[in-house]
Structures are given as structure tokens and as C-alpha cells.
Protein backbone atom coordinates (compact mmCIF):
# COMPACT_ATOMS: atom_id res chain seq x y z
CA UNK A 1 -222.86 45.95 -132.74
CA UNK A 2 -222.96 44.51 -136.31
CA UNK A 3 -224.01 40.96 -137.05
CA UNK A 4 -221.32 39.02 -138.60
CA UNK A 5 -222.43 36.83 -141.80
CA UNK A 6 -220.29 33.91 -143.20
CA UNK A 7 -220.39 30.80 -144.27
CA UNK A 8 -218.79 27.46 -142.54
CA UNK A 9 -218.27 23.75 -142.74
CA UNK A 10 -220.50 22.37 -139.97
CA UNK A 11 -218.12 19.59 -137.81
CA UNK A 12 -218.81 17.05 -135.58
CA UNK A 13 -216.84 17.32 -132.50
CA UNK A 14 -216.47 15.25 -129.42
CA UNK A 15 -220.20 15.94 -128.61
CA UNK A 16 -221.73 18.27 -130.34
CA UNK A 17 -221.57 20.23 -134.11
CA UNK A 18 -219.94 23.15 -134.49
CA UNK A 19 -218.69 25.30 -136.88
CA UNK A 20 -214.95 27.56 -137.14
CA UNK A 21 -215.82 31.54 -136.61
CA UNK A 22 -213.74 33.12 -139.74
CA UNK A 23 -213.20 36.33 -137.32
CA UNK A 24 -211.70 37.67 -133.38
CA UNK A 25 -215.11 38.72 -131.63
CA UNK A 26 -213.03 40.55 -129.33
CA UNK A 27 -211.55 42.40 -132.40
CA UNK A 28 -214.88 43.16 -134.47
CA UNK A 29 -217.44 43.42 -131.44
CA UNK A 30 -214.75 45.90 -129.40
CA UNK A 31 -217.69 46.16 -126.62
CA UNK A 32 -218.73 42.90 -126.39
CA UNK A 33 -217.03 41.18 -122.65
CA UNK A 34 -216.52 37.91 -122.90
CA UNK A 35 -218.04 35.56 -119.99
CA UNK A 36 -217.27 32.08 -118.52
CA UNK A 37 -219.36 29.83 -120.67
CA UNK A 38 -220.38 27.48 -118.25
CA UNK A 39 -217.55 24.86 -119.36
CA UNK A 40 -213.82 24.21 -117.84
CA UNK A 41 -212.39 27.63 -117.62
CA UNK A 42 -212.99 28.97 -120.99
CA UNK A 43 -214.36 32.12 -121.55
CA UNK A 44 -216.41 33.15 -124.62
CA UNK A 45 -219.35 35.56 -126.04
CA UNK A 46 -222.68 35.04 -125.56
CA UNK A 47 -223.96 35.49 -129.63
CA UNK A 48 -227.91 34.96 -131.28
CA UNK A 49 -228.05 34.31 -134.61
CA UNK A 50 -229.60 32.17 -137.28
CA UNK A 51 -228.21 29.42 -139.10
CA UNK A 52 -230.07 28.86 -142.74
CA UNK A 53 -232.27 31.32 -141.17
CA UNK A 54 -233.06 29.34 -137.97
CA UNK A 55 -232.59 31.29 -134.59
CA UNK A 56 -230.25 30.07 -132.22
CA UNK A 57 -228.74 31.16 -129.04
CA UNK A 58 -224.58 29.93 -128.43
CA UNK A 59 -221.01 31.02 -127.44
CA UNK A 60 -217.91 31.05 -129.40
CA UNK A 61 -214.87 30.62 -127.74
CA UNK A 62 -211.13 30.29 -128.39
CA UNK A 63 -210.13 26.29 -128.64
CA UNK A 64 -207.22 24.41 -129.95
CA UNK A 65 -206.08 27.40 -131.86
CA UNK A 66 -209.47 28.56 -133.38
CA UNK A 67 -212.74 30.35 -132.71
CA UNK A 68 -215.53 28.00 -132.37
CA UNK A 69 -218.88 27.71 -132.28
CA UNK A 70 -221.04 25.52 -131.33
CA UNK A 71 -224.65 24.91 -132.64
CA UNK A 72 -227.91 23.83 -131.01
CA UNK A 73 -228.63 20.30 -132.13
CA UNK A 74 -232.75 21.50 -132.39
CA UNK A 75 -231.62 24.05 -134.62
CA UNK A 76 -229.68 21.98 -137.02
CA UNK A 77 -232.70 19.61 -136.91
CA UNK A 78 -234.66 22.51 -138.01
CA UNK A 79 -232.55 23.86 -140.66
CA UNK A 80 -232.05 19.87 -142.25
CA UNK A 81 -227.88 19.90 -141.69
CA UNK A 82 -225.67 18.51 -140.41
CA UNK A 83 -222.25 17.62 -140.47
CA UNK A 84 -219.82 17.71 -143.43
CA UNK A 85 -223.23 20.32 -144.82
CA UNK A 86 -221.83 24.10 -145.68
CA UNK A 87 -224.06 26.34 -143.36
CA UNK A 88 -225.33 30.18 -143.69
CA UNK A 89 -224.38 31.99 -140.44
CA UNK A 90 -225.55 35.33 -139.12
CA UNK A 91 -224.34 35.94 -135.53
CA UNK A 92 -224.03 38.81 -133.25
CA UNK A 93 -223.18 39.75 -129.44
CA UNK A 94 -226.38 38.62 -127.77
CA UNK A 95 -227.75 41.52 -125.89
CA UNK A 96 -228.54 39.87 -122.60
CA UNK A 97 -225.40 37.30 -122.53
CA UNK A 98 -226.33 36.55 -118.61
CA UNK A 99 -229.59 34.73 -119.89
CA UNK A 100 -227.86 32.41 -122.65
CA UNK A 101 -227.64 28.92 -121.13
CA UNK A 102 -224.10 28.10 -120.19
CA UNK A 103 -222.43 25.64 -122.29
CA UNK A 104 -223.04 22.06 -121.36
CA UNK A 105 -221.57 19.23 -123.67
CA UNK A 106 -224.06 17.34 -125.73
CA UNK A 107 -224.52 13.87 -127.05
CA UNK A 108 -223.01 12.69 -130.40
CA UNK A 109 -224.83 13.30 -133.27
CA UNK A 110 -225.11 10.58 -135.81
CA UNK A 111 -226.71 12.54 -138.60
């Protein structure tokens, strides 16, 4: 399946960063199944991608309305942002979604 490229605002939620996914997974990667990502009862898709060109492993999921994503904390380290910073994305269906860590909520990043 196709890697999806955009470009989004990187947030700072509750506990971690994130960023809004501009698309429906379920619409563009029609093969992808969605899993339980490890957090409440939500269900998402296991993706891989890079973020300013730094690989990362993640899930977006439906919340409050919107597709979201969240991003590693190492990885933003990596790629110097953070949030309020306009980030590169390139993410698609990760092709052994049973091996991506489940979701676990982070601390708060400060910068």
C-alpha cells in the first residue's frame, strides 16, 4: 500500500506530541485492519514512517473527531521539533502491525 506524505502542525497533547492525519486510513489503505492499540478501547493502524526523514514506528487512531497520530518523543528529539514546529510526514501501513509496541501514554514534553 502507498505511503501517505503531508505535512502537519506538531501538538502537544495531554502526554505526548502528535500530529492531525489529513486522510481516513481505512479509506486510502482499503487492506490495512485496524488493531487495538494497546490504549482504552480504541482501535487504530499500526503505520512506519519518517518524520523530517527520521524513522518512526506509531498508530493513528480516530479521537475527538479526528485522525491522530502520535509521535515518538526520541524521534522528535532526533529530527530538532517540537511542538507548535510544521513537520514533514511520510507514513504507511506497517507491514508487521503485531510487532509495533502498543500505545502507552507518555510524559509531557516541555520542549
Amino acid at each position: 500500500m502507498p505511503a501517505k506524505r503531508f505535512t502537519a502542525e506538531v501538538y502537544q497533547g495531554h502526554s505526548d506530541c502528535g500530529v492531525l492525519v489529513p486522510f481516513d486510513p481505512a479509506a486510502v489503505w482499503v487492506d490495512a485492519v485496524p488493531r487495538r492499540i494497546g490504549y482504552g478501547k480504541h482501535e487504530g493502524y499500526a503505520v512506519q514512517g519518517t518524520v523530517q526523514g527520521q524513522a518512526f514506528e506509531s498508530w493513528i487512531w480516530f479521537y475527538f473527531h479526528e485522525w491522530r497520530m502520535v509521535l515518538p518523543e526520541d524521534v522528535l528529539d532526533a529530527a530538532g521539533i517540537g511542538p507548535g514546529d510544521r513537520a514533514l510526514i511520510r507514513a504507511s501501513p506497517h507491514p508487521a502491525p503485531a510487532r509495533v509496541p502498543p500505545y502507552r501514554p507518555g510524559r509531557k514534553r516541555t520542549r
